[in-house]
PDB file of N, CA and C in Angstrom:
ATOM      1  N   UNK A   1     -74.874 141.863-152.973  1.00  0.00           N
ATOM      2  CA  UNK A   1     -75.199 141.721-154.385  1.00  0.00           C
ATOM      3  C   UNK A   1     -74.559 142.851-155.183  1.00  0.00           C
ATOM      4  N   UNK A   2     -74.250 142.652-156.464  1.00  0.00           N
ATOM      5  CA  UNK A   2     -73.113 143.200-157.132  1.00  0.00           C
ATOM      6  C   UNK A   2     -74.608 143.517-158.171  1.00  0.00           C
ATOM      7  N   UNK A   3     -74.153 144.653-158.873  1.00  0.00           N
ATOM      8  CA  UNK A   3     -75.021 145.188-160.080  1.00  0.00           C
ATOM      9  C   UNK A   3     -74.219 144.692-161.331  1.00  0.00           C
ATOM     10  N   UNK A   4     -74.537 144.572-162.570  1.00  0.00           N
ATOM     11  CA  UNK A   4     -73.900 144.220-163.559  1.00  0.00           C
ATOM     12  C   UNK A   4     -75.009 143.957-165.065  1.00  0.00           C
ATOM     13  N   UNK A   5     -75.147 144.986-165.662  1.00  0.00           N
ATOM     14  CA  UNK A   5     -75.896 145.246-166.956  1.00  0.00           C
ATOM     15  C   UNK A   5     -77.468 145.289-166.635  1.00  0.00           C
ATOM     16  N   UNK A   6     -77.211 146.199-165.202  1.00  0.00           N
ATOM     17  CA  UNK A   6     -78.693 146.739-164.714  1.00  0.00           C
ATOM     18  C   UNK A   6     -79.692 145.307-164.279  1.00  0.00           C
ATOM     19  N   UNK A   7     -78.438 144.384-163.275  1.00  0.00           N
ATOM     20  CA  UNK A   7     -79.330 143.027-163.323  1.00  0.00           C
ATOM     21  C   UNK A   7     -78.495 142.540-162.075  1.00  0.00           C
ATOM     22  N   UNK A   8     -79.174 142.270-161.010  1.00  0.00           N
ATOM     23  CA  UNK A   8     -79.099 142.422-159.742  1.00  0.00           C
ATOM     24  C   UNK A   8     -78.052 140.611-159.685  1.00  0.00           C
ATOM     25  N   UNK A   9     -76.635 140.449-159.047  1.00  0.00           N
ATOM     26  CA  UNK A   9     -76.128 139.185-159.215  1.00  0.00           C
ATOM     27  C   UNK A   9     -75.861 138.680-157.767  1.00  0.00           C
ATOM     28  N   UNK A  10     -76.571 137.964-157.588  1.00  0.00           N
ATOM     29  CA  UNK A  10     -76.436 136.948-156.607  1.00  0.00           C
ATOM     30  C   UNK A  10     -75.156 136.099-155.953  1.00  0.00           C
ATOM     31  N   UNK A  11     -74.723 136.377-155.596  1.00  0.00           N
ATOM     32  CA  UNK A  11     -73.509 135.654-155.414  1.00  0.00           C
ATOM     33  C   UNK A  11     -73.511 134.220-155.050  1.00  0.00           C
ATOM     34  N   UNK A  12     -74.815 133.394-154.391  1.00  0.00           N
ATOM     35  CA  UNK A  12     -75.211 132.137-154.117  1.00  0.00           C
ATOM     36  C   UNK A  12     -75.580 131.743-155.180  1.00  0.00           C
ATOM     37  N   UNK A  13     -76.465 132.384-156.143  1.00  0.00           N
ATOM     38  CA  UNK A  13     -76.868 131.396-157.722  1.00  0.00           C
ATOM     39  C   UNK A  13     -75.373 131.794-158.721  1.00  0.00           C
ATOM     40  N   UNK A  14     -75.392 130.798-159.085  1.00  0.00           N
ATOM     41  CA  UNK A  14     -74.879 130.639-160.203  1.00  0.00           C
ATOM     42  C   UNK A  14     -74.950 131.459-161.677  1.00  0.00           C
ATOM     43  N   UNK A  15     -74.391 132.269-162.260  1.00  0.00           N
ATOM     44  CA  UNK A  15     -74.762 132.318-163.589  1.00  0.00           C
ATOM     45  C   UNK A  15     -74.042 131.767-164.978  1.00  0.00           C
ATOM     46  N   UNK A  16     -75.416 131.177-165.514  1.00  0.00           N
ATOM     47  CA  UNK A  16     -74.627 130.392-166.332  1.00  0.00           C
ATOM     48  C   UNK A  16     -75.228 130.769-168.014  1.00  0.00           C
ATOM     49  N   UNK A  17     -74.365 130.564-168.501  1.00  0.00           N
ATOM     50  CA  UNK A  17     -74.034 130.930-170.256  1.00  0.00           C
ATOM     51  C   UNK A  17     -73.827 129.518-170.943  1.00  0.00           C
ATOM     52  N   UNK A  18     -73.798 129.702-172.159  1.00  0.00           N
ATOM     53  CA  UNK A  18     -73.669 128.232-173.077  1.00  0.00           C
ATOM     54  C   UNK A  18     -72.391 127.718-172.588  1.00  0.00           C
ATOM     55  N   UNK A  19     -71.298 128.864-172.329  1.00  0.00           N
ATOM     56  CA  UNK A  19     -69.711 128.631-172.312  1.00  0.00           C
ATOM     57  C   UNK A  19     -69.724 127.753-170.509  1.00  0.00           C
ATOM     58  N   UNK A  20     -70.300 127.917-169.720  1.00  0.00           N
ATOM     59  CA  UNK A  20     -70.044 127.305-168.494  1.00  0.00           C
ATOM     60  C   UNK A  20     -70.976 126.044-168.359  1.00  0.00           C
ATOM     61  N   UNK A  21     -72.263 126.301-168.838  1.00  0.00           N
ATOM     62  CA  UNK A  21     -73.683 125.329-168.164  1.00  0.00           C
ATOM     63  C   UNK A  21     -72.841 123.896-168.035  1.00  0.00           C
ATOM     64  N   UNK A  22     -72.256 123.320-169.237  1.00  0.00           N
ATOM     65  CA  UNK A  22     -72.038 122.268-169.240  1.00  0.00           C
ATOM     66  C   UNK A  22     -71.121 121.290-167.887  1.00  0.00           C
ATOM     67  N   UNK A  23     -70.169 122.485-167.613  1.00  0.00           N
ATOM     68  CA  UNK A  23     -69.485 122.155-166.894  1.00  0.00           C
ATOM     69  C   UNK A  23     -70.010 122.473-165.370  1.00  0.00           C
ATOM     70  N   UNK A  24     -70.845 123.266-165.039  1.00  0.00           N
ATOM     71  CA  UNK A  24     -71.361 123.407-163.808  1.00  0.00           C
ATOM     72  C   UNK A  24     -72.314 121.832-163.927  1.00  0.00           C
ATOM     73  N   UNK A  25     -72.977 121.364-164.785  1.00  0.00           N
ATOM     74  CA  UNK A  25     -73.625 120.253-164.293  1.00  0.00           C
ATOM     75  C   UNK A  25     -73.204 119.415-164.068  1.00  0.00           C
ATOM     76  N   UNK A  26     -71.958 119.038-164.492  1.00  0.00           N
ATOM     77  CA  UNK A  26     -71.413 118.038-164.417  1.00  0.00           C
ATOM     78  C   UNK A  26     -70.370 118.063-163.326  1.00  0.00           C
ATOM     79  N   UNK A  27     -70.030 119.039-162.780  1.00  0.00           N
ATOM     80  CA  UNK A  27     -69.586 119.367-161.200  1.00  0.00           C
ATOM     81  C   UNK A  27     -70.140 119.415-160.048  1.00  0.00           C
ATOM     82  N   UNK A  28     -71.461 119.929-160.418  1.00  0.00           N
ATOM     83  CA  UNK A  28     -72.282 119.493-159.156  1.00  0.00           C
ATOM     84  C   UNK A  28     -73.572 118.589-159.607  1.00  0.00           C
ATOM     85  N   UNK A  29     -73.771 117.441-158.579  1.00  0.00           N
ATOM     86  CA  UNK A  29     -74.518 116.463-158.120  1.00  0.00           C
ATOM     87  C   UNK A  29     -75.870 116.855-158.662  1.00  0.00           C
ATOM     88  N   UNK A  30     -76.513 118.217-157.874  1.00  0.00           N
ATOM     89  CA  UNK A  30     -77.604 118.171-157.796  1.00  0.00           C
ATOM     90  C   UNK A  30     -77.488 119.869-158.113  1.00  0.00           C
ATOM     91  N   UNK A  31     -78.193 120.100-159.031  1.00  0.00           N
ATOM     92  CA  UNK A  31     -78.095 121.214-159.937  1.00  0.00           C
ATOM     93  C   UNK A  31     -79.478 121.988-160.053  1.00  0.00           C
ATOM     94  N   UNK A  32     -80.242 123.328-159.585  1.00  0.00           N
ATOM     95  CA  UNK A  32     -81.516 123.213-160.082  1.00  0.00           C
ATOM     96  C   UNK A  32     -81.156 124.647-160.404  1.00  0.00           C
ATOM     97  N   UNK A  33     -81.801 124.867-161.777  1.00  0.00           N
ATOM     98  CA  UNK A  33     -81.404 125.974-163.145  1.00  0.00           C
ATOM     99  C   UNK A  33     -82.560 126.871-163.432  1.00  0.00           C
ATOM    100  N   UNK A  34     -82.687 127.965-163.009  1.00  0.00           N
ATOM    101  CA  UNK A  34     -83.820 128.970-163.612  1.00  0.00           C
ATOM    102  C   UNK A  34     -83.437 129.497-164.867  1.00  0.00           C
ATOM    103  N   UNK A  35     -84.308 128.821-165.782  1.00  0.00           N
ATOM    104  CA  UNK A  35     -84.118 129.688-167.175  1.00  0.00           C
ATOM    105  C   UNK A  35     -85.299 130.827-167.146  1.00  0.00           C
ATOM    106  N   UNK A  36     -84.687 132.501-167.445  1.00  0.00           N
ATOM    107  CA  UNK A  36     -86.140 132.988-167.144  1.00  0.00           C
ATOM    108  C   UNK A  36     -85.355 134.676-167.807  1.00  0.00           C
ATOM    109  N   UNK A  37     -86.267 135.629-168.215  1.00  0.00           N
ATOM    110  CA  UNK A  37     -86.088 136.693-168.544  1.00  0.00           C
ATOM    111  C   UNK A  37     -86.288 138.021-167.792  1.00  0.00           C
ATOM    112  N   UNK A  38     -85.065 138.814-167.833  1.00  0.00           N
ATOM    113  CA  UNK A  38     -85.298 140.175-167.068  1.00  0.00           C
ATOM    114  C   UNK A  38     -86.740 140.974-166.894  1.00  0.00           C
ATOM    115  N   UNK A  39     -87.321 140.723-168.244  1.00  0.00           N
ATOM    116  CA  UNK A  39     -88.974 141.437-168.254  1.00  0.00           C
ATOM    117  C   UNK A  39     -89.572 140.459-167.776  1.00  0.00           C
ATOM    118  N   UNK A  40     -89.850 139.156-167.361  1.00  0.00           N
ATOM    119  CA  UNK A  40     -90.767 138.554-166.937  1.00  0.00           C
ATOM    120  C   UNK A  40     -91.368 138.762-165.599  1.00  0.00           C
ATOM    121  N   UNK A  41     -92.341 139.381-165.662  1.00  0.00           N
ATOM    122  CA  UNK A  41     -92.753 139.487-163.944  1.00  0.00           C
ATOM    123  C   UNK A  41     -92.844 138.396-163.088  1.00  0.00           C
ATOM    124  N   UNK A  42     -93.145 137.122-163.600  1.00  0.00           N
ATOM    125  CA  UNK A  42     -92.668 135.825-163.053  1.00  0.00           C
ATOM    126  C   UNK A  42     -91.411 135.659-161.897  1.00  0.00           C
ATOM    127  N   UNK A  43     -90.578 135.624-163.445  1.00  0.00           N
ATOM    128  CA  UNK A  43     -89.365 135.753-163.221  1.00  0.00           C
ATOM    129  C   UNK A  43     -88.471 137.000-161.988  1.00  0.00           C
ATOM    130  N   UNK A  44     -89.674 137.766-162.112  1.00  0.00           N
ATOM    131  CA  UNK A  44     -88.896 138.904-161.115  1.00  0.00           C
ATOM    132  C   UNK A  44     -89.502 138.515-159.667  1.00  0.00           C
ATOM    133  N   UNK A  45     -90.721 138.001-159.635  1.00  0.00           N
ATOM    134  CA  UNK A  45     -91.010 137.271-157.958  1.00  0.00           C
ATOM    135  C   UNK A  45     -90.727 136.174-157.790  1.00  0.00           C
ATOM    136  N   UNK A  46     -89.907 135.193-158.689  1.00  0.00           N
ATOM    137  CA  UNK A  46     -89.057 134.473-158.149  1.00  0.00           C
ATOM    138  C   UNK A  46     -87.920 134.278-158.063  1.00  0.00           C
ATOM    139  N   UNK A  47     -87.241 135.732-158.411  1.00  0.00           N
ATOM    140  CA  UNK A  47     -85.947 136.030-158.325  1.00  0.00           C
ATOM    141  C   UNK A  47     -84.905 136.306-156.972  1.00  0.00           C
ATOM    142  N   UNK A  48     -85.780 136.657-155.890  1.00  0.00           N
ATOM    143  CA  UNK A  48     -85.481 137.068-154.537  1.00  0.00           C
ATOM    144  C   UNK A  48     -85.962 135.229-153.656  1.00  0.00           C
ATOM    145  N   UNK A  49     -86.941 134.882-154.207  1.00  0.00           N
ATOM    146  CA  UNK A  49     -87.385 133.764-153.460  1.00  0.00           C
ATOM    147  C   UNK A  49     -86.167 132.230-153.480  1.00  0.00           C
ATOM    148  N   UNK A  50     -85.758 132.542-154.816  1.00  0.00           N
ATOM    149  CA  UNK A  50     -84.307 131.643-155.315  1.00  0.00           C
ATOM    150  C   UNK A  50     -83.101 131.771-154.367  1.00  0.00           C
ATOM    151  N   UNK A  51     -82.971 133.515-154.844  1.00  0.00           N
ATOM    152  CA  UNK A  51     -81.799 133.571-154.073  1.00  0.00           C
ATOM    153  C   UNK A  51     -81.492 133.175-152.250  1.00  0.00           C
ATOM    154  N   UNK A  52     -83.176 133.820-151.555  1.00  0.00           N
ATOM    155  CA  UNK A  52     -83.236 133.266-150.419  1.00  0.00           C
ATOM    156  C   UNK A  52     -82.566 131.790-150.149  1.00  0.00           C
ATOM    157  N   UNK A  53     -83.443 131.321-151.078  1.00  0.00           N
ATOM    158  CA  UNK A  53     -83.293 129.318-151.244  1.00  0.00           C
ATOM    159  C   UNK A  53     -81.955 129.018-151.130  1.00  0.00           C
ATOM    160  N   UNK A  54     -81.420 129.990-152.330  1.00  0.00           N
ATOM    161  CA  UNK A  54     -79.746 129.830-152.218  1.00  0.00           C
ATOM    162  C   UNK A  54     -78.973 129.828-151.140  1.00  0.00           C
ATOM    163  N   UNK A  55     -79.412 131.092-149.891  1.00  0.00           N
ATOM    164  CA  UNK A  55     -78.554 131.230-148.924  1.00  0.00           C
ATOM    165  C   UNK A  55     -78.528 130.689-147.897  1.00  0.00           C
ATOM    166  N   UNK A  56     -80.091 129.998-147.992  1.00  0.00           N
ATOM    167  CA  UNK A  56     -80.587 128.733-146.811  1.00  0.00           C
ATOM    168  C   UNK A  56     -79.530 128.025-146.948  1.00  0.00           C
ATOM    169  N   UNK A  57     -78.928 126.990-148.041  1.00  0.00           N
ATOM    170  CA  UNK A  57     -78.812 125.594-149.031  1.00  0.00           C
ATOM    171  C   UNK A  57     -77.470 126.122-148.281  1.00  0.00           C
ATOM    172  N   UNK A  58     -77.044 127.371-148.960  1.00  0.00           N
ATOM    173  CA  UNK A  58     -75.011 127.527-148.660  1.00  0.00           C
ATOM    174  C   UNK A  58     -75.229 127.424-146.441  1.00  0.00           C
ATOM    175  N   UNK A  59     -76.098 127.497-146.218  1.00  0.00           N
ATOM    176  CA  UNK A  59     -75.766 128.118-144.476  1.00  0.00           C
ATOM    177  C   UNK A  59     -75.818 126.678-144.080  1.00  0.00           C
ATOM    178  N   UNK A  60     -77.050 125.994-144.813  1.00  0.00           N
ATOM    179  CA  UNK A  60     -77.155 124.319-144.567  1.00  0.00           C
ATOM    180  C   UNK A  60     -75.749 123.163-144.671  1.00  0.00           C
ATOM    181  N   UNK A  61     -75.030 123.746-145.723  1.00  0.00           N
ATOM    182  CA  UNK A  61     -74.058 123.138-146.325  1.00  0.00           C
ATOM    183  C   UNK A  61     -74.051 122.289-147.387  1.00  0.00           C
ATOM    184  N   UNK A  62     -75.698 122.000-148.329  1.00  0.00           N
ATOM    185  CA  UNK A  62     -76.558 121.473-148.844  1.00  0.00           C
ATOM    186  C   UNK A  62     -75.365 121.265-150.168  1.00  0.00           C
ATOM    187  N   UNK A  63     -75.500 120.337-151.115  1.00  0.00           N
ATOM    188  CA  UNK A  63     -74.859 120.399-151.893  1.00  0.00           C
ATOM    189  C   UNK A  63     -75.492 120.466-153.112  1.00  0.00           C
ATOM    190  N   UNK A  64     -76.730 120.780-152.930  1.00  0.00           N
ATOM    191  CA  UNK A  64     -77.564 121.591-153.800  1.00  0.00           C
ATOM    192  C   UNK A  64     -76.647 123.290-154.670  1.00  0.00           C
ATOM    193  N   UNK A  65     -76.873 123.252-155.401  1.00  0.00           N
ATOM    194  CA  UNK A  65     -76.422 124.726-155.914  1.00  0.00           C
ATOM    195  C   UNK A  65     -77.810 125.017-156.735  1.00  0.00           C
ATOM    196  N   UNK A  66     -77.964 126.302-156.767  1.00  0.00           N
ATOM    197  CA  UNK A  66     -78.552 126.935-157.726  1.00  0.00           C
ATOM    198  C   UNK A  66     -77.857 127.635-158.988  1.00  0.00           C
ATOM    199  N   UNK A  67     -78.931 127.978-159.535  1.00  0.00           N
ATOM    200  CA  UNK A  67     -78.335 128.926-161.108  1.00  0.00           C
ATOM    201  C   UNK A  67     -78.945 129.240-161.893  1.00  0.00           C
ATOM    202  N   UNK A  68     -79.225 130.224-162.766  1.00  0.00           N
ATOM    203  CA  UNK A  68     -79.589 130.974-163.695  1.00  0.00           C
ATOM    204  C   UNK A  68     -79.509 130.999-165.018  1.00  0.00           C
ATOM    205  N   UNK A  69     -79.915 131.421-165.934  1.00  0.00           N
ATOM    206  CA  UNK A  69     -80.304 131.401-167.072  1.00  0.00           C
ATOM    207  C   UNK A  69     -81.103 132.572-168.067  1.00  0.00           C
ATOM    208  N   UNK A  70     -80.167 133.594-168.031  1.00  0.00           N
ATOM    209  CA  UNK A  70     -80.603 135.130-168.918  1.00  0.00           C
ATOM    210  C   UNK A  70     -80.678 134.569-170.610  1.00  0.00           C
ATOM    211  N   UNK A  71     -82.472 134.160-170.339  1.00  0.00           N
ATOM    212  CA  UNK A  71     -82.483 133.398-171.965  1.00  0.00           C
ATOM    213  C   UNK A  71     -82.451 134.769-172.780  1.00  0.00           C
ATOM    214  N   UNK A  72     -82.699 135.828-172.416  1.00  0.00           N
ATOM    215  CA  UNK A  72     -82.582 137.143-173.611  1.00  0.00           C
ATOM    216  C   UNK A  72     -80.901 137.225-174.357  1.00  0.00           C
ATOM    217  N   UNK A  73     -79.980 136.728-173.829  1.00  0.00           N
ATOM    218  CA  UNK A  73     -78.333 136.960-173.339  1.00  0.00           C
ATOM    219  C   UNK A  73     -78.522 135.447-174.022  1.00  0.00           C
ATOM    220  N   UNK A  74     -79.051 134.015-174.065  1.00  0.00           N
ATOM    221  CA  UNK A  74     -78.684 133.044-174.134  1.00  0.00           C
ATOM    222  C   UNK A  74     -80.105 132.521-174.819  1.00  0.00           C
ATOM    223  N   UNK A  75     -80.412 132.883-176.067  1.00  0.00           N
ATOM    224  CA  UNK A  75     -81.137 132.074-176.735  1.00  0.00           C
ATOM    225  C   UNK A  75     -81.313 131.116-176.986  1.00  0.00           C
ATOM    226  N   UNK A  76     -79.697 130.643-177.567  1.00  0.00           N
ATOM    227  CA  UNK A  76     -79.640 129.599-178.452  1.00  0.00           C
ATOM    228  C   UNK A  76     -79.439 128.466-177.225  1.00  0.00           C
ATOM    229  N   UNK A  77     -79.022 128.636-176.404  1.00  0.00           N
ATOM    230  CA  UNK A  77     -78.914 127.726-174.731  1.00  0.00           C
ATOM    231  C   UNK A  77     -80.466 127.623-174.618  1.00  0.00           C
ATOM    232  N   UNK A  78     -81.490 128.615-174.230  1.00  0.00           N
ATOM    233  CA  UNK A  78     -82.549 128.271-173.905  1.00  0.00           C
ATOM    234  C   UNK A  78     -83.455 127.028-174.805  1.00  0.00           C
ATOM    235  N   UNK A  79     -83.483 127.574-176.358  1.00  0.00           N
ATOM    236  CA  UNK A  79     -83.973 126.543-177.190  1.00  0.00           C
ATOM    237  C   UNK A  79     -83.286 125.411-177.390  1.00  0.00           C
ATOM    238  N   UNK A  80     -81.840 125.333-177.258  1.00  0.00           N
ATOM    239  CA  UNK A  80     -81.582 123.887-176.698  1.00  0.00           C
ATOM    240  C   UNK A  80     -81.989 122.755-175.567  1.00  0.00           C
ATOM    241  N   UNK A  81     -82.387 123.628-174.563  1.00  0.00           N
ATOM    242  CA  UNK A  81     -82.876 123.329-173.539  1.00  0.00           C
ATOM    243  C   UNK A  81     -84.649 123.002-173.569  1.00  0.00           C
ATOM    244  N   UNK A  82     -85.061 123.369-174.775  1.00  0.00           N
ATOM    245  CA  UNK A  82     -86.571 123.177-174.652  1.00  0.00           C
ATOM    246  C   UNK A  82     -87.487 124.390-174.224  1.00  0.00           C
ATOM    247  N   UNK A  83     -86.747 125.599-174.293  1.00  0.00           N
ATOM    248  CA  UNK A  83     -87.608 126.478-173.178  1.00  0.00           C
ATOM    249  C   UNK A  83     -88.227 126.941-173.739  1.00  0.00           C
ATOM    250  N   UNK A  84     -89.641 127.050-173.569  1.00  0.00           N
ATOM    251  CA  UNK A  84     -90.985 128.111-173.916  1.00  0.00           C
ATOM    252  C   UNK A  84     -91.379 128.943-173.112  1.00  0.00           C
ATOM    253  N   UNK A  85     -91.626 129.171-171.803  1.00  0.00           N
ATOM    254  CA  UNK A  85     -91.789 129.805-170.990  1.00  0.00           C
ATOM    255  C   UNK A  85     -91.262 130.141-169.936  1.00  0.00           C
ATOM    256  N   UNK A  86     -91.254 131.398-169.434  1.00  0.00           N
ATOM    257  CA  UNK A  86     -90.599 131.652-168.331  1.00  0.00           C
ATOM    258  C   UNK A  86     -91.632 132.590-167.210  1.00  0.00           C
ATOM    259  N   UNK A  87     -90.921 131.684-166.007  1.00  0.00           N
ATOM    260  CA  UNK A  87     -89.400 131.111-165.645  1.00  0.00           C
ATOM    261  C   UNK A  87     -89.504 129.352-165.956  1.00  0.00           C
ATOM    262  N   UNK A  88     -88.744 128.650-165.992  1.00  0.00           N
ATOM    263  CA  UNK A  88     -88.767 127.163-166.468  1.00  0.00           C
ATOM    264  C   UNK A  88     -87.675 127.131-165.552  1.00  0.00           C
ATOM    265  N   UNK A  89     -87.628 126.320-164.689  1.00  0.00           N
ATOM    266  CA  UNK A  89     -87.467 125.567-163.371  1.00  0.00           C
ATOM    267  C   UNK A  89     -86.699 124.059-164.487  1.00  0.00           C
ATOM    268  N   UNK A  90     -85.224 123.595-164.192  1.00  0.00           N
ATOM    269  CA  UNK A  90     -84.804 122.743-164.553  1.00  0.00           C
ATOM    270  C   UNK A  90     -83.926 122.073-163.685  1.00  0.00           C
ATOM    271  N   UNK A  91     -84.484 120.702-163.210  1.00  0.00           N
ATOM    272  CA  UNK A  91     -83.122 120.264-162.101  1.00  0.00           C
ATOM    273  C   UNK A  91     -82.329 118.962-162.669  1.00  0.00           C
ATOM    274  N   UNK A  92     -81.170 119.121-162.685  1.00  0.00           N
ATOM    275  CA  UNK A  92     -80.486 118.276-162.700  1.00  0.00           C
ATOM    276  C   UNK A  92     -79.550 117.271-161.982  1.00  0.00           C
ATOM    277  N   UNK A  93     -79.701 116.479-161.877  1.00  0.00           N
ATOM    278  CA  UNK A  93     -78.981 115.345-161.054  1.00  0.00           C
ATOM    279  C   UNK A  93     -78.165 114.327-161.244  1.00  0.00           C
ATOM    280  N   UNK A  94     -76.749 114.484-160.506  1.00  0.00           N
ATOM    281  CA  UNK A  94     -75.643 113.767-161.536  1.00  0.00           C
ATOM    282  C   UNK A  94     -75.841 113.960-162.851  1.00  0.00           C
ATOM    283  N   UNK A  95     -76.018 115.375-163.377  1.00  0.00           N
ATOM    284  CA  UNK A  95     -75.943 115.447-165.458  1.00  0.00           C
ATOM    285  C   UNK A  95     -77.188 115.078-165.854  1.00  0.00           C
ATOM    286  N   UNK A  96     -78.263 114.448-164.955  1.00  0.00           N
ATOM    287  CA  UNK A  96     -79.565 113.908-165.890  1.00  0.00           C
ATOM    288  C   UNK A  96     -80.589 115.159-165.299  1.00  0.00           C
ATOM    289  N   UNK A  97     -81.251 115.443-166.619  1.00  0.00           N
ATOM    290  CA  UNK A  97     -82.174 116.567-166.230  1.00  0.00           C
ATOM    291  C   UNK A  97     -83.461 115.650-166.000  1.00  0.00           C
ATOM    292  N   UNK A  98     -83.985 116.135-164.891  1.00  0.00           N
ATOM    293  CA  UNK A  98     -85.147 115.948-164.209  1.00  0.00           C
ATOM    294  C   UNK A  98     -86.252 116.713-164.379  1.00  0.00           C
ATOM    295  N   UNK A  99     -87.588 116.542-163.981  1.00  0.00           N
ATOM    296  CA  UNK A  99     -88.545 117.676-164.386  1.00  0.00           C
ATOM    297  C   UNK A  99     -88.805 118.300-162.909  1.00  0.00           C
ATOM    298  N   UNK A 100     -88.934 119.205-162.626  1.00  0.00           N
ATOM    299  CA  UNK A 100     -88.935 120.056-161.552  1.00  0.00           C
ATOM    300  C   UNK A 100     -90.391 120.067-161.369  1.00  0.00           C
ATOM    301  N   UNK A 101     -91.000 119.680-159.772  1.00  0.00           N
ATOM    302  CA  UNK A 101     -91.962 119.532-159.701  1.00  0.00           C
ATOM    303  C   UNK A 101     -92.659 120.282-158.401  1.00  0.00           C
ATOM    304  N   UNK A 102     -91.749 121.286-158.171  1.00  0.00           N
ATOM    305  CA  UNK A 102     -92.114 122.240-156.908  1.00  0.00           C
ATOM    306  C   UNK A 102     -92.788 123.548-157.439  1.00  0.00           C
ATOM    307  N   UNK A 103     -92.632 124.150-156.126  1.00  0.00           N
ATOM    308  CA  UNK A 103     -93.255 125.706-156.656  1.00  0.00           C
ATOM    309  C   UNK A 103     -92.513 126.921-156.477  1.00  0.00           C
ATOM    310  N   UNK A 104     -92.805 128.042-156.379  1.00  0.00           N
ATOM    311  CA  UNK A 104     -91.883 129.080-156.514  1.00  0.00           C
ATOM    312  C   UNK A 104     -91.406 130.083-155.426  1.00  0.00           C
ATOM    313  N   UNK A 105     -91.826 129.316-154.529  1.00  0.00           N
ATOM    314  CA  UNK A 105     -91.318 130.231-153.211  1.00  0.00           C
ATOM    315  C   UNK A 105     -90.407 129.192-152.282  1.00  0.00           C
ATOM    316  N   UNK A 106     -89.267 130.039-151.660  1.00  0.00           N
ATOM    317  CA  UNK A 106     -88.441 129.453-150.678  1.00  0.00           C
ATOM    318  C   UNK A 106     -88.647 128.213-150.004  1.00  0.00           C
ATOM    319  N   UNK A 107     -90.098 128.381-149.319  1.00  0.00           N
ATOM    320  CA  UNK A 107     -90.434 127.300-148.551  1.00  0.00           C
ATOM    321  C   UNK A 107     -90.642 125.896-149.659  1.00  0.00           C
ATOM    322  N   UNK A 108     -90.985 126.351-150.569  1.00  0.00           N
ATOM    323  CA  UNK A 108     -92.054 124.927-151.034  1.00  0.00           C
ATOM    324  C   UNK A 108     -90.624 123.957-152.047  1.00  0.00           C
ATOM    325  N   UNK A 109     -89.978 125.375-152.690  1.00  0.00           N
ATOM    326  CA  UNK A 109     -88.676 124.841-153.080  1.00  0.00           C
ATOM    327  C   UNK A 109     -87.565 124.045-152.588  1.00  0.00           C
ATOM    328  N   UNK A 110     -87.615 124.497-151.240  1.00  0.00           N
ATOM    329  CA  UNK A 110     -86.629 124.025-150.103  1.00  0.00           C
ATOM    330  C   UNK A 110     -87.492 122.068-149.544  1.00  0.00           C
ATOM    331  N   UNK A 111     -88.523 122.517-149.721  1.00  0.00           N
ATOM    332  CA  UNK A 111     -89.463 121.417-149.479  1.00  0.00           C
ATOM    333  C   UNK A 111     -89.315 120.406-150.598  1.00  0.00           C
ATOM    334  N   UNK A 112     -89.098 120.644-151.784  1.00  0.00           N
ATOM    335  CA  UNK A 112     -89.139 120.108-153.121  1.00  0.00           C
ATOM    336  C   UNK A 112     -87.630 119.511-152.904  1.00  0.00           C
ATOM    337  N   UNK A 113     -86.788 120.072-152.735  1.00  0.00           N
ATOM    338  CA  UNK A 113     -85.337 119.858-152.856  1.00  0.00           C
ATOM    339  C   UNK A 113     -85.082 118.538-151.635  1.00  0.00           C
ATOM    340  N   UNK A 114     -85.524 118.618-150.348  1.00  0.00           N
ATOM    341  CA  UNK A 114     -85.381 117.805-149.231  1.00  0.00           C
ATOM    342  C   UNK A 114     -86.142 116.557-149.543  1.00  0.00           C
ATOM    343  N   UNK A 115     -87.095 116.642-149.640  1.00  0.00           N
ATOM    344  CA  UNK A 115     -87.989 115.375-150.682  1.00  0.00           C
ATOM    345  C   UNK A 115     -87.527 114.582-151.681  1.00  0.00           C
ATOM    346  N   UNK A 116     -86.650 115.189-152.427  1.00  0.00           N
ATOM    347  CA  UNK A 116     -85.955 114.475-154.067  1.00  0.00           C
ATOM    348  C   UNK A 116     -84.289 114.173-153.289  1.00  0.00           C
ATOM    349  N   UNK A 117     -83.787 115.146-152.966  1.00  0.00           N
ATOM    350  CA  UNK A 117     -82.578 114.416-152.747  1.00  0.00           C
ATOM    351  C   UNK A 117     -82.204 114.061-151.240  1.00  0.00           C
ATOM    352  N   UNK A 118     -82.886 113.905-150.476  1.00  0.00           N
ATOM    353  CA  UNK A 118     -82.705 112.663-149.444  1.00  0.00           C
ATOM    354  C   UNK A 118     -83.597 111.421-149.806  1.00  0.00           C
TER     355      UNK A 118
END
């Protein structure tokens, strides 16, 4: 993991900005998007639990991707998106956003993900 504006970067999630989102969804199949903020304590215990998820998915060969969403950095993306709270869990599939109906740790996510797309 690489440091970059005091914000720990994952190399398995994705980060995405207004300038990319569009095109990461529409490149990958099955897309699931943490919109969520650096101060959120939420957001900070499910920040390690994601990335885990992430490195399962890449070792699996899963064609699942993950990705991110610094709504402090990306306002006007978040309120496009609907977001009120964080973290807000968004999956998308083939381009259609879905409502995310798992929970926030590795296991239950990984569980959520195997369930919806097989």
């Amino acid at each position: 993991m690489n440091e970059e504006f005091g914000e720990k970067i994952d190399e398995n999630v994705l980060s995405l900005t207004s300038l990319n989102i569009a095109q990461a969804i529409e490149e990958h199949d099955y897309l699931l998007v943490e919109f969520y903020t650096p101060w959120c304590g939420h957001c900070k215990r499910l920040q390690p639990e994601f990335s885990k998820t992430a490195e399962v998915l890449k070792k699996m060969g899963s064609s699942v991707k993950l990705a991110k969403v610094n709504c402090d950095q990306e306002r006007e993306l978040a309120e496009s998106y609907g977001i009120k709270g964080f973290p807000t869990i968004k999956f998308f599939i083939k381009g259609e956003e879905k409502p995310y109906k798992g929970g926030r740790t590795e296991e239950t996510i990984l569980k959520y993900l195997k369930n919806t797309v097989e």
